[in-house]
PDB file of N, CA and C in Angstrom:
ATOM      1  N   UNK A   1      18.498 -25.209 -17.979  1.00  0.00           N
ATOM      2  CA  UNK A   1      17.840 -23.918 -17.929  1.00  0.00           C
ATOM      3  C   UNK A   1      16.563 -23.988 -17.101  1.00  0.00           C
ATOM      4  N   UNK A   2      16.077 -25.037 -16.894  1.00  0.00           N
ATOM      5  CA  UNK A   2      14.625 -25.441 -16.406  1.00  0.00           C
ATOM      6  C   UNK A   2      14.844 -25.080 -14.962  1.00  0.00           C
ATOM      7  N   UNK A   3      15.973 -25.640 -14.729  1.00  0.00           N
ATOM      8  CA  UNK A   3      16.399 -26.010 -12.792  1.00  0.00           C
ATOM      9  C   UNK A   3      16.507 -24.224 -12.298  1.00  0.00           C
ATOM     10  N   UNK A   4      17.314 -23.409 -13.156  1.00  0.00           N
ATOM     11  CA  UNK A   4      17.513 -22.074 -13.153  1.00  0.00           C
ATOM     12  C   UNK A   4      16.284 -21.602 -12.796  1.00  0.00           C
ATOM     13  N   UNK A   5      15.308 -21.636 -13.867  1.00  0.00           N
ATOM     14  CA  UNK A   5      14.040 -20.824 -13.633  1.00  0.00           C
ATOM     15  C   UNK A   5      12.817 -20.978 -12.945  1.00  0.00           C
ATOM     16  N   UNK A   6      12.932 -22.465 -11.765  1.00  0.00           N
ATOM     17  CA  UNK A   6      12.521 -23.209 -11.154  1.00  0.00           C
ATOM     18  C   UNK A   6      13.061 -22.387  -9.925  1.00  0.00           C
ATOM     19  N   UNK A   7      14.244 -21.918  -9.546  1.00  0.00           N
ATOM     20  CA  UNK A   7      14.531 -21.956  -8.762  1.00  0.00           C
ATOM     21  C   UNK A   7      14.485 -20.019  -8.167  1.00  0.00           C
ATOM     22  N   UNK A   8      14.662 -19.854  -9.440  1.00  0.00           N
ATOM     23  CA  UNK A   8      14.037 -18.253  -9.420  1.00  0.00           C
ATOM     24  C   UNK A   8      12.285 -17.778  -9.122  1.00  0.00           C
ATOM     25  N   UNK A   9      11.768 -18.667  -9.388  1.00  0.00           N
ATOM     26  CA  UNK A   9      10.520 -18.950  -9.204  1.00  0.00           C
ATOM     27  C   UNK A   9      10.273 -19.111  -7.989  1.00  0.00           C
ATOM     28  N   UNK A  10      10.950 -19.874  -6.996  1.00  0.00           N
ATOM     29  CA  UNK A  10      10.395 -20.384  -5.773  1.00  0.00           C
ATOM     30  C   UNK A  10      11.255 -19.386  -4.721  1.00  0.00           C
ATOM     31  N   UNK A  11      12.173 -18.764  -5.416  1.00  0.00           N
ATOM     32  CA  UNK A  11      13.215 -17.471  -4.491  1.00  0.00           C
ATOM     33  C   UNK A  11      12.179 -16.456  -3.856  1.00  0.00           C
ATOM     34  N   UNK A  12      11.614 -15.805  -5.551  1.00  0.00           N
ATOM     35  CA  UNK A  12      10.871 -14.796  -5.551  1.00  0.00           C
ATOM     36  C   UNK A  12       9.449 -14.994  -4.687  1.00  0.00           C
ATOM     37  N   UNK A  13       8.932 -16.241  -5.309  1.00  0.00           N
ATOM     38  CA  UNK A  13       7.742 -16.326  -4.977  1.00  0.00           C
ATOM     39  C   UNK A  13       7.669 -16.368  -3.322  1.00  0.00           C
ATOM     40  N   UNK A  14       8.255 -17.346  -3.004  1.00  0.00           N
ATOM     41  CA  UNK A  14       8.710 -17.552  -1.629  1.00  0.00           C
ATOM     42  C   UNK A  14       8.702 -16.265  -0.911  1.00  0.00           C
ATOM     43  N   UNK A  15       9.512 -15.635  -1.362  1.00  0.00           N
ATOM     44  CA  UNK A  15       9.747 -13.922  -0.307  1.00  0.00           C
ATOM     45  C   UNK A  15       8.183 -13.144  -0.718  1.00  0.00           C
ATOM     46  N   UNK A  16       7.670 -13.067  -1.610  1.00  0.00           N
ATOM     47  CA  UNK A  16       6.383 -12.500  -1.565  1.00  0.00           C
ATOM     48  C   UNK A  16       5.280 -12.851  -0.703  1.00  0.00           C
ATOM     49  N   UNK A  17       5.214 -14.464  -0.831  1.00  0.00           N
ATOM     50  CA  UNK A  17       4.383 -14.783  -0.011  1.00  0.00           C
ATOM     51  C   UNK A  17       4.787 -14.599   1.376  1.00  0.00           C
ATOM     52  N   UNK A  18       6.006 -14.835   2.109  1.00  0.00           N
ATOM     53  CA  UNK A  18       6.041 -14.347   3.092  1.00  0.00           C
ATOM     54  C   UNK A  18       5.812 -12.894   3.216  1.00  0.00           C
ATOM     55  N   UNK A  19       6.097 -11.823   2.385  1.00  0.00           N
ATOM     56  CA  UNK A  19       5.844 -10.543   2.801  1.00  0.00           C
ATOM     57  C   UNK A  19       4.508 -10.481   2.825  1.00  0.00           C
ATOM     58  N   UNK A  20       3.784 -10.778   2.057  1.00  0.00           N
ATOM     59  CA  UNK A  20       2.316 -10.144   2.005  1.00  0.00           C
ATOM     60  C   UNK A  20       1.171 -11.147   3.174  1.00  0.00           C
ATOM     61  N   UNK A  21       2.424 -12.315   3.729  1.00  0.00           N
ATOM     62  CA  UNK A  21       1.769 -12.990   4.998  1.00  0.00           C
ATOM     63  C   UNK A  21       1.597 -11.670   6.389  1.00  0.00           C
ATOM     64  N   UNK A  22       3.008 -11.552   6.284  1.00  0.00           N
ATOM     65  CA  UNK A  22       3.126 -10.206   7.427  1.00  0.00           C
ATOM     66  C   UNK A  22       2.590  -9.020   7.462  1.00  0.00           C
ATOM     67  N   UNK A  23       2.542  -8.955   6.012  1.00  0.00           N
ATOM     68  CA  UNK A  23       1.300  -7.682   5.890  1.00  0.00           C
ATOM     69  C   UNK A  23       0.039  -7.988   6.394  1.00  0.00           C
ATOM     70  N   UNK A  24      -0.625  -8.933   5.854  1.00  0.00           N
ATOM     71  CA  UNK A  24      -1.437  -9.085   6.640  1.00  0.00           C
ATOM     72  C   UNK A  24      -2.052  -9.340   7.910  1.00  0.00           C
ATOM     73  N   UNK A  25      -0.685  -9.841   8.927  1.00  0.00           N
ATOM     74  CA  UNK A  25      -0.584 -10.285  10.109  1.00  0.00           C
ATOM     75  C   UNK A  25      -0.607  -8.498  10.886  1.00  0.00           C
ATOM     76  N   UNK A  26       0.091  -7.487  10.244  1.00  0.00           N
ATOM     77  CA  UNK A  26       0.397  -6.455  10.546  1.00  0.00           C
ATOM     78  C   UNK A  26      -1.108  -5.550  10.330  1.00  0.00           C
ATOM     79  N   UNK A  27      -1.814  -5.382   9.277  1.00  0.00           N
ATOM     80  CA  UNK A  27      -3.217  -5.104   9.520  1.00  0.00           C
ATOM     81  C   UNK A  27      -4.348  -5.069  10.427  1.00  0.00           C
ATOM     82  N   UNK A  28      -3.484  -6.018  11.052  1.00  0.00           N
ATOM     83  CA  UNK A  28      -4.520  -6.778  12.133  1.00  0.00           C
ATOM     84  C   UNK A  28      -3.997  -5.919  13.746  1.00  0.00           C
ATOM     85  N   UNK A  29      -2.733  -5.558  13.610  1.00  0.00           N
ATOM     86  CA  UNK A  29      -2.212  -5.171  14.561  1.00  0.00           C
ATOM     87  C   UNK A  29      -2.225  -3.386  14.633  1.00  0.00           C
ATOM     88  N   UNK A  30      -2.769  -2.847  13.845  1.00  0.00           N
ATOM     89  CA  UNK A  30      -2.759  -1.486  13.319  1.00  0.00           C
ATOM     90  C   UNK A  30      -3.678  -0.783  13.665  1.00  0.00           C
ATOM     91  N   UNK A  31      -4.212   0.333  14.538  1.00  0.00           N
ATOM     92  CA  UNK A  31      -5.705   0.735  14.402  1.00  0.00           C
ATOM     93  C   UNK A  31      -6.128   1.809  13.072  1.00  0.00           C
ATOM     94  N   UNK A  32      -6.691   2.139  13.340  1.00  0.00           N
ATOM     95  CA  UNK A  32      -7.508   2.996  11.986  1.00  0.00           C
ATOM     96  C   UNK A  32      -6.568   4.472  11.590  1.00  0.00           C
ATOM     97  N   UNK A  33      -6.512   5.304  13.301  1.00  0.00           N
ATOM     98  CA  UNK A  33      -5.568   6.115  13.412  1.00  0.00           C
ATOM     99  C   UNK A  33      -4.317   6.370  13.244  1.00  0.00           C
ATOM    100  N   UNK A  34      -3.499   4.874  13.539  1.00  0.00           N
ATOM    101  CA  UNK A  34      -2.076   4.815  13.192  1.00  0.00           C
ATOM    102  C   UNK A  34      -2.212   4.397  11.035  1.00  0.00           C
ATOM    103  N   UNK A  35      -3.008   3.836  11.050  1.00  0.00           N
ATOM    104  CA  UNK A  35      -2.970   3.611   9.182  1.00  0.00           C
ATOM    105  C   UNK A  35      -2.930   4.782   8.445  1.00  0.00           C
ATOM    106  N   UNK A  36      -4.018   5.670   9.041  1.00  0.00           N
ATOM    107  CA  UNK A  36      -4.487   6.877   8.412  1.00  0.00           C
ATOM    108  C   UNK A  36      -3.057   8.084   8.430  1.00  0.00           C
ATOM    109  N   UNK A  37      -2.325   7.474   9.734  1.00  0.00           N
ATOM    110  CA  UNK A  37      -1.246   8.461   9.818  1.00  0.00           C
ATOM    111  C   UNK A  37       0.673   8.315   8.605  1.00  0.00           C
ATOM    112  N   UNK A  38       0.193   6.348   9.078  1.00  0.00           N
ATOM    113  CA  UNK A  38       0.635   5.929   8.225  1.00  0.00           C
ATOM    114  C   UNK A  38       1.280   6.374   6.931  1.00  0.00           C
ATOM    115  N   UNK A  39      -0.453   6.523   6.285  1.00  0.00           N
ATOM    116  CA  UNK A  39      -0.555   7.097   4.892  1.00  0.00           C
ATOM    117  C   UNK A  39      -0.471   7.896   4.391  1.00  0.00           C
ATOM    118  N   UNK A  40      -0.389   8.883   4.977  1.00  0.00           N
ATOM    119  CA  UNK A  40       0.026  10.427   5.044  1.00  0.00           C
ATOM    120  C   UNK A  40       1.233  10.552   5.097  1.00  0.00           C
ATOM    121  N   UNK A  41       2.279  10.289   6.035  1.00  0.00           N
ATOM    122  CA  UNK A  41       3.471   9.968   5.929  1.00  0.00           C
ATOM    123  C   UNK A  41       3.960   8.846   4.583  1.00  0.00           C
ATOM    124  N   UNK A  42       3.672   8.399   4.255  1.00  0.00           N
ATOM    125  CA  UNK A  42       4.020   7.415   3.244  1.00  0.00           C
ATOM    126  C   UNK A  42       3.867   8.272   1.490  1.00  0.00           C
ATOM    127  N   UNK A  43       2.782   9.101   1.369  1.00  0.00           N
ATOM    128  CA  UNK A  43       2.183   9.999   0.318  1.00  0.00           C
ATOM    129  C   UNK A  43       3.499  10.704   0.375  1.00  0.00           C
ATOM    130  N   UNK A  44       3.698  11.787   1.641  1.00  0.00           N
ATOM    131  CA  UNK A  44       4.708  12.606   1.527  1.00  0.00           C
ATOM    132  C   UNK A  44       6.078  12.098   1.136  1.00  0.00           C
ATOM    133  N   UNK A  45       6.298  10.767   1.797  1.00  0.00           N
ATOM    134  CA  UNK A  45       7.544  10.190   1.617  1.00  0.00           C
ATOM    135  C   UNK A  45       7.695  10.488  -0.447  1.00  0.00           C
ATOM    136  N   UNK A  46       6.694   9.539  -0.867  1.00  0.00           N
ATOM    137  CA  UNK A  46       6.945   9.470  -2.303  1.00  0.00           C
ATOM    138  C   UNK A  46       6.759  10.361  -3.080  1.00  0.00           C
ATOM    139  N   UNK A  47       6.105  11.590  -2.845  1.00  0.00           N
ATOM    140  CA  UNK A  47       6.050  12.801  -3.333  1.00  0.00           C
ATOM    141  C   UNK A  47       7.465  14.042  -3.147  1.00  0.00           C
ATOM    142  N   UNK A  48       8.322  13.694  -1.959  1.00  0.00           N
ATOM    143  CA  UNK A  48       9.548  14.134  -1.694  1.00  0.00           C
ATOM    144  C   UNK A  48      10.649  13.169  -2.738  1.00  0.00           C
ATOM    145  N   UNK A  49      10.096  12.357  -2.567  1.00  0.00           N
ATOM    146  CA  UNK A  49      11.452  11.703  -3.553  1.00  0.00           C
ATOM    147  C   UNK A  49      11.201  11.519  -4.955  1.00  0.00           C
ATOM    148  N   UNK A  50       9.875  11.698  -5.103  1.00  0.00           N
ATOM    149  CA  UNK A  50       9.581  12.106  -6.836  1.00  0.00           C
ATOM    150  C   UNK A  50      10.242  13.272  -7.407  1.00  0.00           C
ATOM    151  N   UNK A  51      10.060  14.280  -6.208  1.00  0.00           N
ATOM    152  CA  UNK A  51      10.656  15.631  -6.955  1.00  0.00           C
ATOM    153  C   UNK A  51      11.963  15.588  -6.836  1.00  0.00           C
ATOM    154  N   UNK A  52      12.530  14.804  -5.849  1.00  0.00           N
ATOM    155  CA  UNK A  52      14.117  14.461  -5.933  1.00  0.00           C
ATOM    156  C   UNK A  52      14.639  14.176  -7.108  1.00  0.00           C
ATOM    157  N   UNK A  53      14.112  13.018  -7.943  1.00  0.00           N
ATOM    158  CA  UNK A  53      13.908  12.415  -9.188  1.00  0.00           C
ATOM    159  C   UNK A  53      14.017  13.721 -10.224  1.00  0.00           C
ATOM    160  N   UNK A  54      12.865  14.112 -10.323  1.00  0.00           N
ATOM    161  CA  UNK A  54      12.543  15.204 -10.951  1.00  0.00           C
ATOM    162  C   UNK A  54      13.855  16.480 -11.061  1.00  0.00           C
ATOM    163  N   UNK A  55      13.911  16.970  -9.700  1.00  0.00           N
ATOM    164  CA  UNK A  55      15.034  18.123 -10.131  1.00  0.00           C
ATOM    165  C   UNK A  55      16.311  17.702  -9.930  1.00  0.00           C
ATOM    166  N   UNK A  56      17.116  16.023  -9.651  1.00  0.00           N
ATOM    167  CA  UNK A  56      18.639  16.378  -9.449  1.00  0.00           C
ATOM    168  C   UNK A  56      18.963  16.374 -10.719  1.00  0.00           C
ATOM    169  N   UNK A  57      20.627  16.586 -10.372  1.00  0.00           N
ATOM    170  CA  UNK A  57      20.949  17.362 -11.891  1.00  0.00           C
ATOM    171  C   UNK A  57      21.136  15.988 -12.683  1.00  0.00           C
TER     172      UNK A  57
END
């Protein structure tokens, strides 16, 4: 059971740390204007699919 949860451990962890490497590599590559636009688009995204949530049947 040890080897199992050892290995789930280093799956997960592994892919996080690479994602949040690229995130940060990607920050760097971003100006202020494209973030800001970013985020706005990103708000709407999850606010459209909340109410998706919300009203399907």
């Amino acid at each position: 059971m040890g080897i199992i949860i050892s290995i789930a451990i280093v799956a997960v962890g592994g892919v996080k740390i690479a994602y949040a490497l690229m995130a940060d590599r990607a920050r760097l590559l971003i100006n202020q204007q494209a973030k800001k636009w970013l985020n706005i688009v990103a708000g709407w995204v999850m606010m459209a699919v909340g109410i998706f949530v919300i009203v399907k049947p």
